[in-house]
Protein backbone atom coordinates (compact mmCIF):
# COMPACT_ATOMS: atom_id res chain seq x y z
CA UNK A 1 -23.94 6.73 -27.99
CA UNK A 2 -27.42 6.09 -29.66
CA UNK A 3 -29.97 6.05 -27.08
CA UNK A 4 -33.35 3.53 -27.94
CA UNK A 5 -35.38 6.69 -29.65
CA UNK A 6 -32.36 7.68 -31.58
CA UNK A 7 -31.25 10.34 -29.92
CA UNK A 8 -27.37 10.95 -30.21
CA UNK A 9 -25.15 11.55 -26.97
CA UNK A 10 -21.45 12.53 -27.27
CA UNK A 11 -19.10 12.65 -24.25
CA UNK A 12 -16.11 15.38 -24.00
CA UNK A 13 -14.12 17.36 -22.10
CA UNK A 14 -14.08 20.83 -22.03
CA UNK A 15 -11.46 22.99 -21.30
CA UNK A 16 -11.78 26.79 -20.61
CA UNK A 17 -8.39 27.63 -20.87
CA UNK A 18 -5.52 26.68 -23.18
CA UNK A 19 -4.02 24.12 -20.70
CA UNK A 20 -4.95 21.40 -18.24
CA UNK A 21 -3.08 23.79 -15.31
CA UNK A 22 -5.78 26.10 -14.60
CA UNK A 23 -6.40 26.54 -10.52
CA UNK A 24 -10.18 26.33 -10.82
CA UNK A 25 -11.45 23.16 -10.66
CA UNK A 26 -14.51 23.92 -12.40
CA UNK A 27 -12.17 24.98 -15.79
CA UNK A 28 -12.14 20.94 -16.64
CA UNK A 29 -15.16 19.39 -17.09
CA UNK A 30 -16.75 16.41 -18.66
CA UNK A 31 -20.10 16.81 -20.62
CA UNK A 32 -22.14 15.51 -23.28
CA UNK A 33 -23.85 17.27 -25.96
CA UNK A 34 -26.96 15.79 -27.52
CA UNK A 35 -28.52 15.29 -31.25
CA UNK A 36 -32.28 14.82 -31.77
CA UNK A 37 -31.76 15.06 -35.57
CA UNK A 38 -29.21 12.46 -36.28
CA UNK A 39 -26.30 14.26 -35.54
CA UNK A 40 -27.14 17.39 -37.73
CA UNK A 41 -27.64 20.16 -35.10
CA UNK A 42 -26.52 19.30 -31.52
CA UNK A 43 -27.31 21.53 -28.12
CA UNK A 44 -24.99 22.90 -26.01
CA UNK A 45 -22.48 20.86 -22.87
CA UNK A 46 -24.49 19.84 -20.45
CA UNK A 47 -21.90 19.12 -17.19
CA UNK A 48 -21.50 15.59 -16.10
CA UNK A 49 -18.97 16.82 -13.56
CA UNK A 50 -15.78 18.54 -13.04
CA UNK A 51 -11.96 16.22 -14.28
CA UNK A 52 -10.02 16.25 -11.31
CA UNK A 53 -7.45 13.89 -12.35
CA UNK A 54 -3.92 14.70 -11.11
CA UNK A 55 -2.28 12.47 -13.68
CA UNK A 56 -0.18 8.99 -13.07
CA UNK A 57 3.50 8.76 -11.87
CA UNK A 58 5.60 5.94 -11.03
CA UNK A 59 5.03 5.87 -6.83
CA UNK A 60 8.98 5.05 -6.35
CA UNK A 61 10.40 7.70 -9.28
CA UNK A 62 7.71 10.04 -9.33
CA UNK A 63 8.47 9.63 -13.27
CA UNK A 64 5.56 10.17 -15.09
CA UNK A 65 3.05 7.65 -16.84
CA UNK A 66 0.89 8.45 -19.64
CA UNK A 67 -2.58 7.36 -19.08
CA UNK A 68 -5.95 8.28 -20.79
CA UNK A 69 -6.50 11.20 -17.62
CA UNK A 70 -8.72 13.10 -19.99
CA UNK A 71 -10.15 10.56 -21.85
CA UNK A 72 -13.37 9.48 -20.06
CA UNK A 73 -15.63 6.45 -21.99
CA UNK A 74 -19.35 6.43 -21.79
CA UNK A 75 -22.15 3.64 -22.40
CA UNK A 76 -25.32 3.01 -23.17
CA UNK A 77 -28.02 0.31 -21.93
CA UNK A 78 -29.69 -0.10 -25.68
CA UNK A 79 -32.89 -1.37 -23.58
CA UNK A 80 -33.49 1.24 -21.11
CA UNK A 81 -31.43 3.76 -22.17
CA UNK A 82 -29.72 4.79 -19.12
CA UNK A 83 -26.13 5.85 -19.61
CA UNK A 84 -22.74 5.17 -17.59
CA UNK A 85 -19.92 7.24 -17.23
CA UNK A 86 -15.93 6.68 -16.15
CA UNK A 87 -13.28 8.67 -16.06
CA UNK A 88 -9.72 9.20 -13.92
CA UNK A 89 -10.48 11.48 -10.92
CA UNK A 90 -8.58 12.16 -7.94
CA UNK A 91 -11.08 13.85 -6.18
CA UNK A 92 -11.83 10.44 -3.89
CA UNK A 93 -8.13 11.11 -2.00
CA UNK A 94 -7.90 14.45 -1.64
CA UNK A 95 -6.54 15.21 -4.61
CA UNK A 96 -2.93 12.01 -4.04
CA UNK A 97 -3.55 10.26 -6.58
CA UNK A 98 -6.07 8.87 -9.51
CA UNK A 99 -8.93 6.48 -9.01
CA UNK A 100 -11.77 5.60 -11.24
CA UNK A 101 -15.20 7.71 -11.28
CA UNK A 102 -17.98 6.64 -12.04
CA UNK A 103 -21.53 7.93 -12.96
CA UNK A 104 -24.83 7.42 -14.39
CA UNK A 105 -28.08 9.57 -16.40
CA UNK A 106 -31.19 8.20 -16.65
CA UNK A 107 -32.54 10.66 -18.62
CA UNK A 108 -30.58 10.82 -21.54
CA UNK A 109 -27.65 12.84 -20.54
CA UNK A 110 -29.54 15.60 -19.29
CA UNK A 111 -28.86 15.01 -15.60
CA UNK A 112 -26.07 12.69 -13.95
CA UNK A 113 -25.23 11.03 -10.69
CA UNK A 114 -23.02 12.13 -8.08
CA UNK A 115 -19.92 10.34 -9.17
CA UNK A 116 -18.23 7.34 -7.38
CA UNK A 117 -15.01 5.74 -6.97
CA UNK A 118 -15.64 1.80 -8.26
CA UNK A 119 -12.20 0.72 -8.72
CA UNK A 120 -11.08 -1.25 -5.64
CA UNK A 121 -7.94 -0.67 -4.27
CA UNK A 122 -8.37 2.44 -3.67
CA UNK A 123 -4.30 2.77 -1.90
CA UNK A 124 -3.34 3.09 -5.29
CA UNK A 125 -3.24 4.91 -8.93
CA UNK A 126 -5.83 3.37 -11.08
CA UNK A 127 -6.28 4.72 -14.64
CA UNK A 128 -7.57 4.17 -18.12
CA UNK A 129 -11.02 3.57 -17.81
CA UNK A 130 -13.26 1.54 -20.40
CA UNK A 131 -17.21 0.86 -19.67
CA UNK A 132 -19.85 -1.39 -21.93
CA UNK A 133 -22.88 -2.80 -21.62
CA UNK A 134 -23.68 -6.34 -22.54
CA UNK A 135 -27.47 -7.86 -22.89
CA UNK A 136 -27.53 -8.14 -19.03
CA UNK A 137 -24.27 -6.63 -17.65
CA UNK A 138 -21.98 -3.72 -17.14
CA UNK A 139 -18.23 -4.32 -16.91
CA UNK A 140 -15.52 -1.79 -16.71
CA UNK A 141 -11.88 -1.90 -17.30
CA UNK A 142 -8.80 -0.78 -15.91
CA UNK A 143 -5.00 -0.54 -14.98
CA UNK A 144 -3.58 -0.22 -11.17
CA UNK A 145 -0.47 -0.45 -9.22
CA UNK A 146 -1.66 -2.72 -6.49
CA UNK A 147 1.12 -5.64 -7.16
CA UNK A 148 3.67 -3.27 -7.37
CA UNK A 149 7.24 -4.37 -5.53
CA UNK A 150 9.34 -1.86 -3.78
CA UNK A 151 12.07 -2.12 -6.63
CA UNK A 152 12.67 0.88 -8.35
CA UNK A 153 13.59 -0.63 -11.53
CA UNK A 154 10.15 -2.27 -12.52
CA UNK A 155 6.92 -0.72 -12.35
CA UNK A 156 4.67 -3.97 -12.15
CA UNK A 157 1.11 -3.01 -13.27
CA UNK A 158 -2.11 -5.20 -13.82
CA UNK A 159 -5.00 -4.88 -15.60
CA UNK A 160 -8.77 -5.62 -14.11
CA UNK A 161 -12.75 -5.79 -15.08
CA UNK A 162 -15.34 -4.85 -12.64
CA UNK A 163 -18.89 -6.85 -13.56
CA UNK A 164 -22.37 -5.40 -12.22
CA UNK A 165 -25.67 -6.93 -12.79
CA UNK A 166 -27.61 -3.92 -11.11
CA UNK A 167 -26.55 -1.15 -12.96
CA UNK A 168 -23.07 -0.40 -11.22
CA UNK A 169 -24.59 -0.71 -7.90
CA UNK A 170 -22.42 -3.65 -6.48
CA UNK A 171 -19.37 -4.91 -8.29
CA UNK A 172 -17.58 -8.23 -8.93
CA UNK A 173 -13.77 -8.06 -9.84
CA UNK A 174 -11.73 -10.43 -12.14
CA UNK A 175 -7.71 -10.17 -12.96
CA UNK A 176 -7.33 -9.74 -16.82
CA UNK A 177 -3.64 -9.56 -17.36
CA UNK A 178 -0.26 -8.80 -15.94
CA UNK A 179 1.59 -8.08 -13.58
CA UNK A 180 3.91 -6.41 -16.24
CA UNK A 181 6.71 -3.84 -16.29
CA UNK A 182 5.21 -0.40 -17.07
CA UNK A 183 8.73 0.61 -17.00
CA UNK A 184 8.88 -1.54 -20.75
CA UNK A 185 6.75 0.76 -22.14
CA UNK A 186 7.78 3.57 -24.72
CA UNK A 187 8.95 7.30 -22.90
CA UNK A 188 6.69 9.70 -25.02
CA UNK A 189 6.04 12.20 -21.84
CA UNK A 190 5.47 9.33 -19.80
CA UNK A 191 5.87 5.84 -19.86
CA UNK A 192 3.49 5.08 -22.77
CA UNK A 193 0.83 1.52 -23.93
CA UNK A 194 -0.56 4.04 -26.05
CA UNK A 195 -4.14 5.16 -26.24
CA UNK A 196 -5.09 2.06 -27.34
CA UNK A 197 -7.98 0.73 -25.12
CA UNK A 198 -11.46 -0.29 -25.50
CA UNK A 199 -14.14 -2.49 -24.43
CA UNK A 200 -16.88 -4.23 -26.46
CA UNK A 201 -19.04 -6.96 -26.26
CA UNK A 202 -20.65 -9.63 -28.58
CA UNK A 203 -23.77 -11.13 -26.80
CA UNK A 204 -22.82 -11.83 -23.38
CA UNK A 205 -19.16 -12.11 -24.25
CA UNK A 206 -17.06 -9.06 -22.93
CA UNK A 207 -13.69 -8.07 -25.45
CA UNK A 208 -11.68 -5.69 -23.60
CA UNK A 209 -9.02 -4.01 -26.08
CA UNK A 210 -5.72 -3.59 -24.45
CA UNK A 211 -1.94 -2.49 -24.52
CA UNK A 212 0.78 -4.68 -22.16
CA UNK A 213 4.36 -4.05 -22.12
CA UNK A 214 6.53 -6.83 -23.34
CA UNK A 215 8.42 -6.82 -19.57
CA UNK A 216 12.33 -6.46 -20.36
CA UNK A 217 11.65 -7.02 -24.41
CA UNK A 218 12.99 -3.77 -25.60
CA UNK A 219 13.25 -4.72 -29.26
CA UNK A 220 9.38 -5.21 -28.90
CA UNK A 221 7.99 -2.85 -25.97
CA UNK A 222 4.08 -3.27 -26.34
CA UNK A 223 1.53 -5.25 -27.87
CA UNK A 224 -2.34 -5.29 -28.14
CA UNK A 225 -4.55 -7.92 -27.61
CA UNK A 226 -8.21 -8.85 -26.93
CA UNK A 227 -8.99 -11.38 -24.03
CA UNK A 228 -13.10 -12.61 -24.51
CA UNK A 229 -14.11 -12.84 -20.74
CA UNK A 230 -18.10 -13.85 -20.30
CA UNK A 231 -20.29 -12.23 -17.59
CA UNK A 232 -20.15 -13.93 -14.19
CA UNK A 233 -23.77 -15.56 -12.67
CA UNK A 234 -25.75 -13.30 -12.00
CA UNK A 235 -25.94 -14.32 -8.19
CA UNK A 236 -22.60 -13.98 -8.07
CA UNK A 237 -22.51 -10.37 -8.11
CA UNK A 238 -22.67 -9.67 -4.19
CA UNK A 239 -19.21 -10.94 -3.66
CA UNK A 240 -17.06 -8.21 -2.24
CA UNK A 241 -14.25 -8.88 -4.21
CA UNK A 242 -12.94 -12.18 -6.93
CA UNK A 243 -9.51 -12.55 -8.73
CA UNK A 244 -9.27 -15.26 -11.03
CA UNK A 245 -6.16 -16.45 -12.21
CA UNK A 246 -5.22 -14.57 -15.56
CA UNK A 247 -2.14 -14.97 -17.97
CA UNK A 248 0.90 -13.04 -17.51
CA UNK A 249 2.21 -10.65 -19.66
CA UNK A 250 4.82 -13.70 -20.66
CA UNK A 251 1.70 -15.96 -21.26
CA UNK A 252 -0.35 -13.94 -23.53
CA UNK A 253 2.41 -12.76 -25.59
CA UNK A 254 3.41 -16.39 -26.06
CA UNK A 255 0.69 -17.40 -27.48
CA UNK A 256 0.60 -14.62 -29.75
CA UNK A 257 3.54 -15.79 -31.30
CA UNK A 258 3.01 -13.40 -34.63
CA UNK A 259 3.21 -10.63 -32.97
CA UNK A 260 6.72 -11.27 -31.30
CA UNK A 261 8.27 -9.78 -34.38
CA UNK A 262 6.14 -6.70 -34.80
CA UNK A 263 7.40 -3.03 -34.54
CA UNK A 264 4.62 -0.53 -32.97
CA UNK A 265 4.87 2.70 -33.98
């Protein structure tokens, strides 16, 4: 991230050991380094907090799902320069299952909040976190299991955006896509979209970047696709909770009829 003086601030996660198994919870950690010379010396990880995600699993198999569990995203307000933070951390539940942190510096990187769980059914596994900041919002997306069924055979999964107008401190929810069947998805150590997610904006446009599974297409398991979804009014925002009515996974591959035929790697 480029902060409004220039400055340069990098997000990672550190391991101490040659594995994520370690016992010690404080041998996983997310930090930033930071560049006051464009990038050409950089000072050493400063801790945003420990990575206690547990990893994602099918709740009926126990088969596991491949998710972006060390892969936290970071943002920057270009105006004011405060920075946000997500990542999957399962420290919220006692360590049963993954939810989504979240976390915020106001003084370029240096120090961070305490982090919070923002994703909002919090019965569930919720993973794959993307954050950006728009000219007057901050959304986040994510995957859960909240519509799952009790069939072991499908592994229904949606995907969501959380929209603040105050800096993350209340949250508005809207239903991006799905419910579709994880279980679709390409086996490479887990049921697999790929690491293939992202969030942008263009003015006050939002563009999440995602993976669905093509539910029961097997000659065609995934595709990507970006849904434009504007910012909500901005008196909107203390509403507890909103689903809108999004496209299924049917629907949006539909009408990307081009990619029907495509092979992912």
């Amino acid at each position: 991230m480029v902060l409004p003086n220039g400055d340069l601030v990098n997000v990672l996660v550190r391991f101490l050991h040659a594995n994520e198994n370690s016992p010690a919870v404080d041998d996983i950690a997310i930090v930033v380094i930071r560049s006051r010379d464009h990038g050409a010396s950089w000072s050493g990880p400063i801790v945003v907090n420990t990575l206690q995600t547990i990893g994602i699993s099918d709740p009926k198999t126990d088969e596991p799902v491949r998710t972006g569990d060390i892969i936290p995203d970071i943002a920057v307000n270009p105006r004011t320069g405060t920075l946000y933070a997500v990542w999957q951390d399962a420290r919220f539940s006692n360590h049963q299952r993954d939810g989504i942190a979240f976390s915020t510096s106001r003084d370029g990187g240096r120090t961070w909040s305490a982090p919070r769980q923002i994703n909002r059914a919090k019965g569930t596994q919720a993973f794959t976190a993307s954050v950006d900041v728009s000219e007057d919002a901050l959304a986040v997306t994510y995957f859960d299991f909240r519509r799952d069924n009790a069939d072991p055979n499908v592994l229904r999964t949606d995907y969501w955006r959380l929209l603040s107008h105050n800096g993350g401190e209340t949250w508005r929810e809207t239903h991006l896509a799905g419910p579709f069947d994880m279980r679709t998805a390409p086996f490479a150590s887990g049921f697999f979209l790929g690491d293939y997610e992202g969030l942008a904006h263009a003015g006050d446009t939002f563009l999440p970047f995602f993976v669905i599974a093509n539910s029961g297409n097997l000659t065609n398991r995934t595709d990507a696709f970006v849904t434009p979804t504007e910012g909500d009014d901005e008196e909107a925002v203390d509403q507890r909770e909103t689903i809108v009515a999004a496209r299924t996974a049917g629907e949006l591959v539909s009408t990307h009829g081009h990619a029907r035929g495509s092979r992912r790697r």
